[in-house]
Protein backbone atom coordinates (compact mmCIF):
# COMPACT_ATOMS: atom_id res chain seq x y z
CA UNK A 1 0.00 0.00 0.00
CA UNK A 2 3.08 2.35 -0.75
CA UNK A 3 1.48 5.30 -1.95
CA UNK A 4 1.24 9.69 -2.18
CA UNK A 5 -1.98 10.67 -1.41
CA UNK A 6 -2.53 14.42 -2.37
CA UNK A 7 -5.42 16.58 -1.20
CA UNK A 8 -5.75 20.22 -1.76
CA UNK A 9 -8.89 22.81 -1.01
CA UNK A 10 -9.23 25.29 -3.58
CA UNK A 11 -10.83 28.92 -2.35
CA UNK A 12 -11.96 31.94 -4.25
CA UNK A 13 -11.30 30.09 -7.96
CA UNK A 14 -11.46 32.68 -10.53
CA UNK A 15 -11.57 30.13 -13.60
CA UNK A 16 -14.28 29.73 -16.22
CA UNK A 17 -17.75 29.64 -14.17
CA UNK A 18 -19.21 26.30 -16.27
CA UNK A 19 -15.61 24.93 -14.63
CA UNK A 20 -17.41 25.05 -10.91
CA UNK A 21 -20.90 24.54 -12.37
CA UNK A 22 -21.06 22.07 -15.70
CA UNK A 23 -20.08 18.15 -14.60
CA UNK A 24 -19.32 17.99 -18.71
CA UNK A 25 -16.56 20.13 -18.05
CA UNK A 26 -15.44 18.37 -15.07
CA UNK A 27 -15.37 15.26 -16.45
CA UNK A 28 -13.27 16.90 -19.62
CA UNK A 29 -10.67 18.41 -17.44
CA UNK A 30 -10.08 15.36 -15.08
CA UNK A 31 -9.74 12.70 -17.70
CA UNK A 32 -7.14 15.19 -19.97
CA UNK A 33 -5.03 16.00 -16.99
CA UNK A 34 -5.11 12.37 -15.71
CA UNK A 35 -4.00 11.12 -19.15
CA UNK A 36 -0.91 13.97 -19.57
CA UNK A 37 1.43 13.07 -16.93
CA UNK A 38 0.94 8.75 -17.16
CA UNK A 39 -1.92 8.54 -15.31
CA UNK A 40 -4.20 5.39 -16.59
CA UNK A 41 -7.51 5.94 -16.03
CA UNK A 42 -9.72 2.70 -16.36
CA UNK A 43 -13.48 4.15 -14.90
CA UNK A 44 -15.15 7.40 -14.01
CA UNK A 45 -18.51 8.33 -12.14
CA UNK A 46 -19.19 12.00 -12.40
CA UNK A 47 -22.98 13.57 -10.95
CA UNK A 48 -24.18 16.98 -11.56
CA UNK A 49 -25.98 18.65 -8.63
CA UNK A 50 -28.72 21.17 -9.39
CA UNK A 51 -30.68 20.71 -12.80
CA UNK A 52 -29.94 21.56 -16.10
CA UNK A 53 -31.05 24.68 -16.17
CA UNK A 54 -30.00 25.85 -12.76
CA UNK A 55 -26.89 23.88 -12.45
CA UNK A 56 -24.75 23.85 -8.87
CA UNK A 57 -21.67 22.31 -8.00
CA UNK A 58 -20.51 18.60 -9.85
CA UNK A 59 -18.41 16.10 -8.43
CA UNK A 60 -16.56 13.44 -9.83
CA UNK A 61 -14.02 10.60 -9.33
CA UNK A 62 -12.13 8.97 -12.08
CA UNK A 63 -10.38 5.41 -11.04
CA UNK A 64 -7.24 5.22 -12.08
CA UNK A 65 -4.73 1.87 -12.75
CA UNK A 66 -2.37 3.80 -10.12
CA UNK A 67 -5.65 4.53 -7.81
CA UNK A 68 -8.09 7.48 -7.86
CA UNK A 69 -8.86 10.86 -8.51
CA UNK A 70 -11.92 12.92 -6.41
CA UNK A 71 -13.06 16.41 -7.51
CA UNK A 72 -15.98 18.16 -5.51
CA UNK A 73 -17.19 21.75 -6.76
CA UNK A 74 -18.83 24.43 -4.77
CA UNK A 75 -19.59 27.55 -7.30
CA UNK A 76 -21.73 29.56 -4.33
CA UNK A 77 -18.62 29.34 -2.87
CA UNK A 78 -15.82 29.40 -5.76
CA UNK A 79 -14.29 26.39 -4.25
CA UNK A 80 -13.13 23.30 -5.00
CA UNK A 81 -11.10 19.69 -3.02
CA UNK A 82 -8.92 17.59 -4.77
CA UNK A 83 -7.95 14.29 -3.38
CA UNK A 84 -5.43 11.96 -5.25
CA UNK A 85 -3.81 9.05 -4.33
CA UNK A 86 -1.73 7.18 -5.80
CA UNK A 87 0.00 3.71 -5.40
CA UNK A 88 3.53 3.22 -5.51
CA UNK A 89 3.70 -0.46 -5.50
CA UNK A 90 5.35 -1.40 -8.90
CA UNK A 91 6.32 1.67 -9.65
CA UNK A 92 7.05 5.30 -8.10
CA UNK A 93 3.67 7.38 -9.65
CA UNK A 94 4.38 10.80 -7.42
CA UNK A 95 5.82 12.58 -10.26
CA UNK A 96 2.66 12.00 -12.51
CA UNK A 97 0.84 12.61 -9.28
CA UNK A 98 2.23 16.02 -8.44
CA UNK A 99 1.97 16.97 -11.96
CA UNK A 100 -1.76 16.00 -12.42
CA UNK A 101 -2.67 17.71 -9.06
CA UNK A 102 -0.76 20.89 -9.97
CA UNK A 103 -2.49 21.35 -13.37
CA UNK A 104 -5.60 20.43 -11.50
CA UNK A 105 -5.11 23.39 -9.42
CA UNK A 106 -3.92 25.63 -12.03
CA UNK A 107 -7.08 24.83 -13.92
CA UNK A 108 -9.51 26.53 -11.31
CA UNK A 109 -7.10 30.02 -10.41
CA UNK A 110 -7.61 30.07 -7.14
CA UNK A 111 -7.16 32.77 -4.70
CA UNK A 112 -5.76 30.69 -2.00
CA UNK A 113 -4.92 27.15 -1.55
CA UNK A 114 -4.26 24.46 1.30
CA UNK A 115 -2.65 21.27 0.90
CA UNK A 116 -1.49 18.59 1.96
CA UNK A 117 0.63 15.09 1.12
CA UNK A 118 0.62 12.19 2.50
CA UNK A 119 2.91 9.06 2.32
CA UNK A 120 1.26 5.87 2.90
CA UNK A 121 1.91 2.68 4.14
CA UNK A 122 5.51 3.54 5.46
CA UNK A 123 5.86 2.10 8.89
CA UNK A 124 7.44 4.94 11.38
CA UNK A 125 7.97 3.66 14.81
């Protein structure tokens, strides 16, 4: 279980409004920056909240080869989390992973930004 697990909250975005609101968009942006970096993804489940003609925030999580990707949106509050973990098992994926979370942040200009990494399954005593 050798792994990075990445999670950032994203306040006072100033991207593209359909970014926060449209779970077409999300969907678009998560699988393209998954795919750049190495990232394989093998199944998705995205959900719009709100309706089609009033849409609100989307969420989504795309399951990757190397683990997962989670993306929440809040556009009545121009923020966004981020949670991506990674497995490091046959290989060492935090490259990819730090690249696919920093674009993923990029892609939503935030104002401000808190995160955090994680290694896991390293035994400290």
């Amino acid at each position: 279980m050798n792994g990075l697990h990445l999670i950032a909250e994203l306040h006072d975005c100033k991207c593209a409004p359909h970014l926060l609101r449209s779970v077409d968009a999300l969907r678009e942006l998560c699988l393209a920056i998954c795919s750049a970096p190495g990232l394989t993804p093998v199944g998705q489940v995205f959900h719009q909240f709100g309706s089609n003609t009033e849409p609100a925030g989307a969420t989504g999580a795309v399951i990757l080869a190397e683990s997962h990707l989670a993306v929440h949106t809040w556009p009545e509050m121009n923020a966004v989390t981020l949670d991506l973990y990674v497995c490091n098992f046959s290989q060492d994926n935090s490259i990819a992973a730090r690249s696919a979370c920093a674009r993923l942040v990029a892609a939503f200009v935030p104002g401000r930004v808190e995160q955090r990494e994680i290694v896991r399954g390293s035994c400290s005593n």
